[in-house]
PDB file of N, CA and C in Angstrom:
ATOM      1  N   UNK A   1      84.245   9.367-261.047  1.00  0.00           N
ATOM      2  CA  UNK A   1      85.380   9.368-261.966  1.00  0.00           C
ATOM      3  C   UNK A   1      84.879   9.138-263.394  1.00  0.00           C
ATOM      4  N   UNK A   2      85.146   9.647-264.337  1.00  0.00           N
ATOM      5  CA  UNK A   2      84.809  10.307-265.807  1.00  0.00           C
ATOM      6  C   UNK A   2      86.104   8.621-266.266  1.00  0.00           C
ATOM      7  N   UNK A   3      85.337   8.109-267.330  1.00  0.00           N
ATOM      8  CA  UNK A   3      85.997   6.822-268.208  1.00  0.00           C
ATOM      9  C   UNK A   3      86.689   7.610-269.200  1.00  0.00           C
ATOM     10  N   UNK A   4      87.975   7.349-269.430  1.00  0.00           N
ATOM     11  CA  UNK A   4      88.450   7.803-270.218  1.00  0.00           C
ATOM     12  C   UNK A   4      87.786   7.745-271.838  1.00  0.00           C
ATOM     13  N   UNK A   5      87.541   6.622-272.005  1.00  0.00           N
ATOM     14  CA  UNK A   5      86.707   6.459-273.016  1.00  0.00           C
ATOM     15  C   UNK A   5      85.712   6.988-273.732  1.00  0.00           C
ATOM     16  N   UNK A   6      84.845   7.324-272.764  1.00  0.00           N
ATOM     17  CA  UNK A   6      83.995   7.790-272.601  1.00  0.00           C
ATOM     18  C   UNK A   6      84.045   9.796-272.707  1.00  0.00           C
ATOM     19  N   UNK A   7      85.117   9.997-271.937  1.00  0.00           N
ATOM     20  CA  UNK A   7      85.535  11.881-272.547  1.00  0.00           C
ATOM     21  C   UNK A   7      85.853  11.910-273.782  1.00  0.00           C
ATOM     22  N   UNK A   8      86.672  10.760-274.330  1.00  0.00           N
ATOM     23  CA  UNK A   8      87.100  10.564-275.704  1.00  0.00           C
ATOM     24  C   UNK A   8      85.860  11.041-276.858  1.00  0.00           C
ATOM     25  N   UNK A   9      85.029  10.491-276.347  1.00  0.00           N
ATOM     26  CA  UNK A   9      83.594  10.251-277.475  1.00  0.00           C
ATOM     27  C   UNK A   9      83.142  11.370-276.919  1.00  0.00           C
ATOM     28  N   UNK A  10      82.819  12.087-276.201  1.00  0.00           N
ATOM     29  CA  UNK A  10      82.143  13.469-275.899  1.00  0.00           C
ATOM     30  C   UNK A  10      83.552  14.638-276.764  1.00  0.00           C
ATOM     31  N   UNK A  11      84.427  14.542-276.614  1.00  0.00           N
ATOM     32  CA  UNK A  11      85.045  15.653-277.023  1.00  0.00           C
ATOM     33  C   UNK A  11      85.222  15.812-278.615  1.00  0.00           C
ATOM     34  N   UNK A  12      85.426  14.383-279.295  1.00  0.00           N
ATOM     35  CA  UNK A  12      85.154  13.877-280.839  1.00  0.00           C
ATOM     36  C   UNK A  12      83.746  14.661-281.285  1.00  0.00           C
ATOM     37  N   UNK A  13      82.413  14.352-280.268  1.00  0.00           N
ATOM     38  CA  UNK A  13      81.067  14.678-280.544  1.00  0.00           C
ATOM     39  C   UNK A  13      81.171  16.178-280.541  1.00  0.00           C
ATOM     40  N   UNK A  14      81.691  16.553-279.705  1.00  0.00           N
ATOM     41  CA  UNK A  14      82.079  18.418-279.586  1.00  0.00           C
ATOM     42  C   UNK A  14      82.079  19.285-281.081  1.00  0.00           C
ATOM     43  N   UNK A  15      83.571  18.485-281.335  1.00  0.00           N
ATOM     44  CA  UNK A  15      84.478  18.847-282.437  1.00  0.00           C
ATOM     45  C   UNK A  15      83.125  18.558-283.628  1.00  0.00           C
ATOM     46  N   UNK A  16      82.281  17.583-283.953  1.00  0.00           N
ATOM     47  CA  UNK A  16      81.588  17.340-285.251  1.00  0.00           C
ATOM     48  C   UNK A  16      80.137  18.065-285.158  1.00  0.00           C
ATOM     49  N   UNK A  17      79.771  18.384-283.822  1.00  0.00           N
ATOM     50  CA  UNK A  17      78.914  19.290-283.476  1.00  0.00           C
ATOM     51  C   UNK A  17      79.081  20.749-283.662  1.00  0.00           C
ATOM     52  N   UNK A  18      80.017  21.240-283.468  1.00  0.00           N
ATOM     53  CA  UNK A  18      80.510  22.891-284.402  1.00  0.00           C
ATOM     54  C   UNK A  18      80.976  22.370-285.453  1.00  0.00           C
ATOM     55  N   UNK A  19      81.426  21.240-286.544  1.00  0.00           N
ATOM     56  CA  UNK A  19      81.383  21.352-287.535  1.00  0.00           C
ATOM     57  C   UNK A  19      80.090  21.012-288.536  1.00  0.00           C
ATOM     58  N   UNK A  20      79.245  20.836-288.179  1.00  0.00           N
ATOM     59  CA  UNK A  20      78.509  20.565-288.835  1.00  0.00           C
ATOM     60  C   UNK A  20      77.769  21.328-289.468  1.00  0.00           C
ATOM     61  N   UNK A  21      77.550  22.569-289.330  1.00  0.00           N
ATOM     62  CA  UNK A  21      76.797  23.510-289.963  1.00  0.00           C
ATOM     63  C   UNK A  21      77.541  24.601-290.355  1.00  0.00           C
ATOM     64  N   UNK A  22      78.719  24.330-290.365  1.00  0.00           N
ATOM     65  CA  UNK A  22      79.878  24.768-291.258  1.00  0.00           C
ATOM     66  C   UNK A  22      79.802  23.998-292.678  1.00  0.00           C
ATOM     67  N   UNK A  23      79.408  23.276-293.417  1.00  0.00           N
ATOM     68  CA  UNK A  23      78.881  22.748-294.324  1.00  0.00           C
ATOM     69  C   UNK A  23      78.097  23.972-295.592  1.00  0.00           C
ATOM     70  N   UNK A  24      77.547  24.695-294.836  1.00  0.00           N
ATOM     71  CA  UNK A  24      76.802  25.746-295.586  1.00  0.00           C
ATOM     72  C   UNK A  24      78.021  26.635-295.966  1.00  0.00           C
ATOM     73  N   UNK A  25      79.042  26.822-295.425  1.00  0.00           N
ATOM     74  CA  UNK A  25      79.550  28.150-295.351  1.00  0.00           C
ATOM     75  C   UNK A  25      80.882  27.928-296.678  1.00  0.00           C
ATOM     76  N   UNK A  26      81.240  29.055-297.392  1.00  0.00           N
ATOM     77  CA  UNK A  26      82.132  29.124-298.013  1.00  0.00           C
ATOM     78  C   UNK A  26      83.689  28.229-297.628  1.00  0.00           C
ATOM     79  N   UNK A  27      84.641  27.649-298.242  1.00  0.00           N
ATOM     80  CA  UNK A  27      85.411  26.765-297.941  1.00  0.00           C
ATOM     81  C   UNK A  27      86.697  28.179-296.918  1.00  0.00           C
ATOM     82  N   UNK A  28      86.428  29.545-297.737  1.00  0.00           N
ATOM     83  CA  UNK A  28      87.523  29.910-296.741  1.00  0.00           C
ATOM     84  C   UNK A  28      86.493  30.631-295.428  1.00  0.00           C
ATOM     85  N   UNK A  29      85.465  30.538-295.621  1.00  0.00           N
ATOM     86  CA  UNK A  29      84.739  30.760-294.202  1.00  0.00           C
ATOM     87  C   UNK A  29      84.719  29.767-292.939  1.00  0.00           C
ATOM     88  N   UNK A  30      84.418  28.313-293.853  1.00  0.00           N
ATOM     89  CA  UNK A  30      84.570  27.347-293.133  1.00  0.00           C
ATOM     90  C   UNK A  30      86.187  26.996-292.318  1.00  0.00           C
ATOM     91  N   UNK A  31      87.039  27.658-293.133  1.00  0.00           N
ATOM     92  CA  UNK A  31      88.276  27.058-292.576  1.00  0.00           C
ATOM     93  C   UNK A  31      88.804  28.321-291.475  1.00  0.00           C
ATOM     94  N   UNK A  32      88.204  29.740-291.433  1.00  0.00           N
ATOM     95  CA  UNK A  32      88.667  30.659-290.214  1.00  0.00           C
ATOM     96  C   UNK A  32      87.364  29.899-289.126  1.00  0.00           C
ATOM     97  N   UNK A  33      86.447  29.813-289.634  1.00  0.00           N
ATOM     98  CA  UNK A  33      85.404  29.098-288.251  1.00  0.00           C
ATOM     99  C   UNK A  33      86.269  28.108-287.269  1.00  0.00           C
ATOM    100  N   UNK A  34      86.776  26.912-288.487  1.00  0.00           N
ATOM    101  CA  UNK A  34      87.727  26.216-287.697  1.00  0.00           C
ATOM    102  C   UNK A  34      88.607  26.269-286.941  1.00  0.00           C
ATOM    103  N   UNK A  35      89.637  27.150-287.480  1.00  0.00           N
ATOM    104  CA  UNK A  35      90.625  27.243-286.932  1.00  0.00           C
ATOM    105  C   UNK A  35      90.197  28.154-285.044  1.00  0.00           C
ATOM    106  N   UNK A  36      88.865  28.750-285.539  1.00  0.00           N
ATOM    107  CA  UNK A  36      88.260  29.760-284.198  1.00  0.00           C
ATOM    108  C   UNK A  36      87.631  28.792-283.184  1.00  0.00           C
ATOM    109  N   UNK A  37      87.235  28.164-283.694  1.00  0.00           N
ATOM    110  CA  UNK A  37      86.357  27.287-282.735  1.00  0.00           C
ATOM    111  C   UNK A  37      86.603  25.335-282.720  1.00  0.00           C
ATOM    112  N   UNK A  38      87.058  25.050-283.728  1.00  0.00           N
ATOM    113  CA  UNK A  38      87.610  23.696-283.997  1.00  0.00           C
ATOM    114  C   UNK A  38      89.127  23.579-283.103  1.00  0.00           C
ATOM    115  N   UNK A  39      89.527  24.522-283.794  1.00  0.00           N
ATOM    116  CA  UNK A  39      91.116  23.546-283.135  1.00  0.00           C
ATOM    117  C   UNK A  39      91.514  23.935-282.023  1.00  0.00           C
ATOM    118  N   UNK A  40      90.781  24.824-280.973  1.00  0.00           N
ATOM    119  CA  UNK A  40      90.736  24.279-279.223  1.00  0.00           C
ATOM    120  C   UNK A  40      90.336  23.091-278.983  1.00  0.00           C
ATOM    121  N   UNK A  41      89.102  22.925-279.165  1.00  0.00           N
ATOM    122  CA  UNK A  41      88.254  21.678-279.603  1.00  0.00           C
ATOM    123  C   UNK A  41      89.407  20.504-279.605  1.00  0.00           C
ATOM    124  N   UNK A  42      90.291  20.435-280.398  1.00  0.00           N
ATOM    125  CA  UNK A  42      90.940  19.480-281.225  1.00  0.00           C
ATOM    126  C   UNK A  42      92.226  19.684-280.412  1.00  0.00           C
ATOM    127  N   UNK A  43      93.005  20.422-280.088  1.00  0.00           N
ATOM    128  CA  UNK A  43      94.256  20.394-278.950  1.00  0.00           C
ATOM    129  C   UNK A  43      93.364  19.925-277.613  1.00  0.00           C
ATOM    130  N   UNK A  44      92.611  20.264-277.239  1.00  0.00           N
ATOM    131  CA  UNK A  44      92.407  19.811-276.270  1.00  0.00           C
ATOM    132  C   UNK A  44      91.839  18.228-276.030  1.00  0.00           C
ATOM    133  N   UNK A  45      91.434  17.964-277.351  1.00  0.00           N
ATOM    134  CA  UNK A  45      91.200  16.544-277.082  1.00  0.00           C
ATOM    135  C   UNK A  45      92.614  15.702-277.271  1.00  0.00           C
ATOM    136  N   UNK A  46      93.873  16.664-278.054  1.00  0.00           N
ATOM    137  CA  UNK A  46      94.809  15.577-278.250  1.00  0.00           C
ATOM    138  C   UNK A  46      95.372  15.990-276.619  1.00  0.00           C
ATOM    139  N   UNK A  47      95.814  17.070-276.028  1.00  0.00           N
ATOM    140  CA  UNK A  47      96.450  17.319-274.907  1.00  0.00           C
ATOM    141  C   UNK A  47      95.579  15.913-273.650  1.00  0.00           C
ATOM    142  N   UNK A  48      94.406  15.925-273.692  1.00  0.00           N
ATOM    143  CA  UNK A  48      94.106  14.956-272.889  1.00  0.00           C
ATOM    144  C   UNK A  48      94.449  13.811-273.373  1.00  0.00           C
ATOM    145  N   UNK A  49      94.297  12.959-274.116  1.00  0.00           N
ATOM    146  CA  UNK A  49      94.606  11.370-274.948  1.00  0.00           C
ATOM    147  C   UNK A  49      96.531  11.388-274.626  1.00  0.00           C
ATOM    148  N   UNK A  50      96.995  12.181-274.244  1.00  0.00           N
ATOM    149  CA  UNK A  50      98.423  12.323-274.093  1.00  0.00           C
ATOM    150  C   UNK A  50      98.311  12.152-272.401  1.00  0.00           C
ATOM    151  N   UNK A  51      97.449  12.464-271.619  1.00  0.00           N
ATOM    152  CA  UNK A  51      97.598  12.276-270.604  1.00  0.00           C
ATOM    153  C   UNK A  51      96.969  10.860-270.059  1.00  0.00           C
ATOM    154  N   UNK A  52      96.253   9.994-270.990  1.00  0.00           N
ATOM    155  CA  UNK A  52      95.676   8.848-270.591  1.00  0.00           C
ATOM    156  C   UNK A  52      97.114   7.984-270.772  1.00  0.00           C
ATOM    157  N   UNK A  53      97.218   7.016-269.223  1.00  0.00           N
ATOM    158  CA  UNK A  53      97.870   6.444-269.091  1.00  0.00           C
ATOM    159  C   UNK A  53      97.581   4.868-269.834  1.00  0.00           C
ATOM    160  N   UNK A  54      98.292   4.595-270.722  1.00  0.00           N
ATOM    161  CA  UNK A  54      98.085   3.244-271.945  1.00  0.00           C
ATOM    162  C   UNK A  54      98.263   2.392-271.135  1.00  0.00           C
ATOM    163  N   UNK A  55      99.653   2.553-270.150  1.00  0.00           N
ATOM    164  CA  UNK A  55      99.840   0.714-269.725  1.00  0.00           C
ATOM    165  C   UNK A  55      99.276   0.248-268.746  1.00  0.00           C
ATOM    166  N   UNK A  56      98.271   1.074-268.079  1.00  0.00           N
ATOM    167  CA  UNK A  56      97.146   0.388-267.300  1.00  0.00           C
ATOM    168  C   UNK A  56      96.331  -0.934-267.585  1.00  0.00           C
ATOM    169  N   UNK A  57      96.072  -1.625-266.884  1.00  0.00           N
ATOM    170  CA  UNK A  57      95.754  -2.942-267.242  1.00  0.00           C
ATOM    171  C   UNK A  57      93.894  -2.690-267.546  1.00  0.00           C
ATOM    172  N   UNK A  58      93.095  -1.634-267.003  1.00  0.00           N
ATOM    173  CA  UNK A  58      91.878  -1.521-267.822  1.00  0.00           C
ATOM    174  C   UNK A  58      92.043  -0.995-268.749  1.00  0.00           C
ATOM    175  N   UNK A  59      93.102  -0.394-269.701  1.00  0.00           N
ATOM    176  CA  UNK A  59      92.670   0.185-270.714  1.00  0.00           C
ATOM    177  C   UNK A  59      92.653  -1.190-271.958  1.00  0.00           C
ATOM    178  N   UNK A  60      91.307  -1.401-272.484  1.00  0.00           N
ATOM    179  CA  UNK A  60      91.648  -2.213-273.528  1.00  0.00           C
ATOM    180  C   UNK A  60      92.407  -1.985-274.633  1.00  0.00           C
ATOM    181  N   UNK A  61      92.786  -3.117-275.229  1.00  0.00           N
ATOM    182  CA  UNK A  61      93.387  -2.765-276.214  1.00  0.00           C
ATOM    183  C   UNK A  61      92.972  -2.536-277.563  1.00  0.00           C
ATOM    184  N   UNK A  62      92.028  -1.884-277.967  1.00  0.00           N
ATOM    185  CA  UNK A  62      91.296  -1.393-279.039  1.00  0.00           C
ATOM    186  C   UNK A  62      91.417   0.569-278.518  1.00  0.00           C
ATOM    187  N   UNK A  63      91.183   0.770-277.110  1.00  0.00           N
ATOM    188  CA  UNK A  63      91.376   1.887-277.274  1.00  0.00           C
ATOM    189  C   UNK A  63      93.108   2.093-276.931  1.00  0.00           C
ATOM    190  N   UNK A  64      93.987   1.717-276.504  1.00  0.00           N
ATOM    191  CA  UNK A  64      94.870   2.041-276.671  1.00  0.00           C
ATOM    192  C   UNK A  64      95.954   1.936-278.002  1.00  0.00           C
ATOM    193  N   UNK A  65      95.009   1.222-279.419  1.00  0.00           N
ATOM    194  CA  UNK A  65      95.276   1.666-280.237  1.00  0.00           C
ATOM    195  C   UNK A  65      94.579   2.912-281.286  1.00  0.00           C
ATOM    196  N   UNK A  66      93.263   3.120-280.772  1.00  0.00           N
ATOM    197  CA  UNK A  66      92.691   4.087-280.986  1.00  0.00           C
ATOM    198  C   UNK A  66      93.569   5.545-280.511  1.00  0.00           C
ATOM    199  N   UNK A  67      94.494   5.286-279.569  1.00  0.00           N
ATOM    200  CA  UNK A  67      95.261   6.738-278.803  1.00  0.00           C
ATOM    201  C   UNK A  67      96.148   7.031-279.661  1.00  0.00           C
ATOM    202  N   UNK A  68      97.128   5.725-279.875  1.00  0.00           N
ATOM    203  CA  UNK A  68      98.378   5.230-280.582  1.00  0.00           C
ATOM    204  C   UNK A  68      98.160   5.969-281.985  1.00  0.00           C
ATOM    205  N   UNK A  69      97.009   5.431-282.423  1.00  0.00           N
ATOM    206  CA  UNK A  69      96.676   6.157-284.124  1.00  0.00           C
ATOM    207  C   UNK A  69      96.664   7.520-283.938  1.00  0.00           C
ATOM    208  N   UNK A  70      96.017   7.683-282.850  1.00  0.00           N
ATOM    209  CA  UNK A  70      95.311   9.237-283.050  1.00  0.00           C
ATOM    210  C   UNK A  70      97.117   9.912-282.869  1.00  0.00           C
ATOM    211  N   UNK A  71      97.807   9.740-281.912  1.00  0.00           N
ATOM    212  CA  UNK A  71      98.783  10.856-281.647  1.00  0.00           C
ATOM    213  C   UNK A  71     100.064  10.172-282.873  1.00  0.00           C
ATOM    214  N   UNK A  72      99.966   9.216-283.170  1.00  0.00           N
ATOM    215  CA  UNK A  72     101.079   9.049-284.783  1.00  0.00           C
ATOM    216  C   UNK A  72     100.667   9.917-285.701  1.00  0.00           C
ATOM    217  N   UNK A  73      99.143   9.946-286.441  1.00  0.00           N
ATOM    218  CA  UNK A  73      98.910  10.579-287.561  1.00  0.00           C
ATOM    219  C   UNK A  73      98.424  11.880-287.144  1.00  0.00           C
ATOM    220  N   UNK A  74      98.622  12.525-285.717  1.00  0.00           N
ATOM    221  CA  UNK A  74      98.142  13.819-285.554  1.00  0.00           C
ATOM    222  C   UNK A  74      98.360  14.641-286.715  1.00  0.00           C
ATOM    223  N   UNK A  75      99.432  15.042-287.732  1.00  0.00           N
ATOM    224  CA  UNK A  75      99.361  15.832-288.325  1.00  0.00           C
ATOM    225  C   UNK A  75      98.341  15.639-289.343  1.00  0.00           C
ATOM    226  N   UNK A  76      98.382  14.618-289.709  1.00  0.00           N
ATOM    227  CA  UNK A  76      97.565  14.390-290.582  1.00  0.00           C
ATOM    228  C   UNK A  76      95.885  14.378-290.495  1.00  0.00           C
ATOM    229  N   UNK A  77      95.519  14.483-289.095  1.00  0.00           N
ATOM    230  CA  UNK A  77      94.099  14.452-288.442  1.00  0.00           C
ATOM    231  C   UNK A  77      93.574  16.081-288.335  1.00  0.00           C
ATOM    232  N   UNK A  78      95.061  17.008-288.120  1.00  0.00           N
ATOM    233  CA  UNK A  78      95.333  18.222-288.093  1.00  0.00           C
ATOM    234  C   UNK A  78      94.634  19.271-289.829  1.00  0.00           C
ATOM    235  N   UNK A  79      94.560  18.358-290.940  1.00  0.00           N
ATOM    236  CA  UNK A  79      94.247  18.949-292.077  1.00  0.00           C
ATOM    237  C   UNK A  79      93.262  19.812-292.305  1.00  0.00           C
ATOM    238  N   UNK A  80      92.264  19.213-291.452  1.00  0.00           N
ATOM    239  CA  UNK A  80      90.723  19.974-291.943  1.00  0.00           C
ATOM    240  C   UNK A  80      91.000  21.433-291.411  1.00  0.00           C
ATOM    241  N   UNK A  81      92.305  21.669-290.101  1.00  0.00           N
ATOM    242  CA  UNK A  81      92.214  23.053-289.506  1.00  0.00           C
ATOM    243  C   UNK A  81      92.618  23.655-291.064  1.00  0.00           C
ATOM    244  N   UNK A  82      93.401  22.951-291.892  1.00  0.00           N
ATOM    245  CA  UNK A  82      94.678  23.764-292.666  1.00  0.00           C
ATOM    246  C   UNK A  82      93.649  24.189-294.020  1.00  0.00           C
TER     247      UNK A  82
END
């Protein structure tokens, strides 16, 4: 069984691993790359964090405010696609 926690930080690492050498590229190159290859990346890490169950008694509570943040300010986490 896969720690929730733990997919969390692999799918984050995903997402900064195709962005990173997007850095070189023009700002509207960089932002169709994204939207091509980033924001699956990025729904799919929010579609899972929506399926981690919070009121479980192992989930600590540092990451279940780590979830809490992430799906309140989604739009706002959403920018770099825009």
């Amino acid at each position: 069984m896969e720690i929730p926690e733990y997919r969390c930080i692999l799918m984050i690492a995903e997402i900064y691993k195709v962005d990173e050498p997007l850095k070189q590229l023009t700002a509207e190159e960089r932002l169709k790359t994204r939207k091509e290859k980033e924001q699956p990346l990025f729904d799919a890490f929010i579609e899972y964090i929506q399926t981690i169950d919070i009121t479980v008694p192992d989930v600590s509570s540092k990451f279940k405010d780590a979830i809490n943040y992430t799906l309140n300010h989604e739009r706002e986490l959403r920018e770099f696609l825009r």
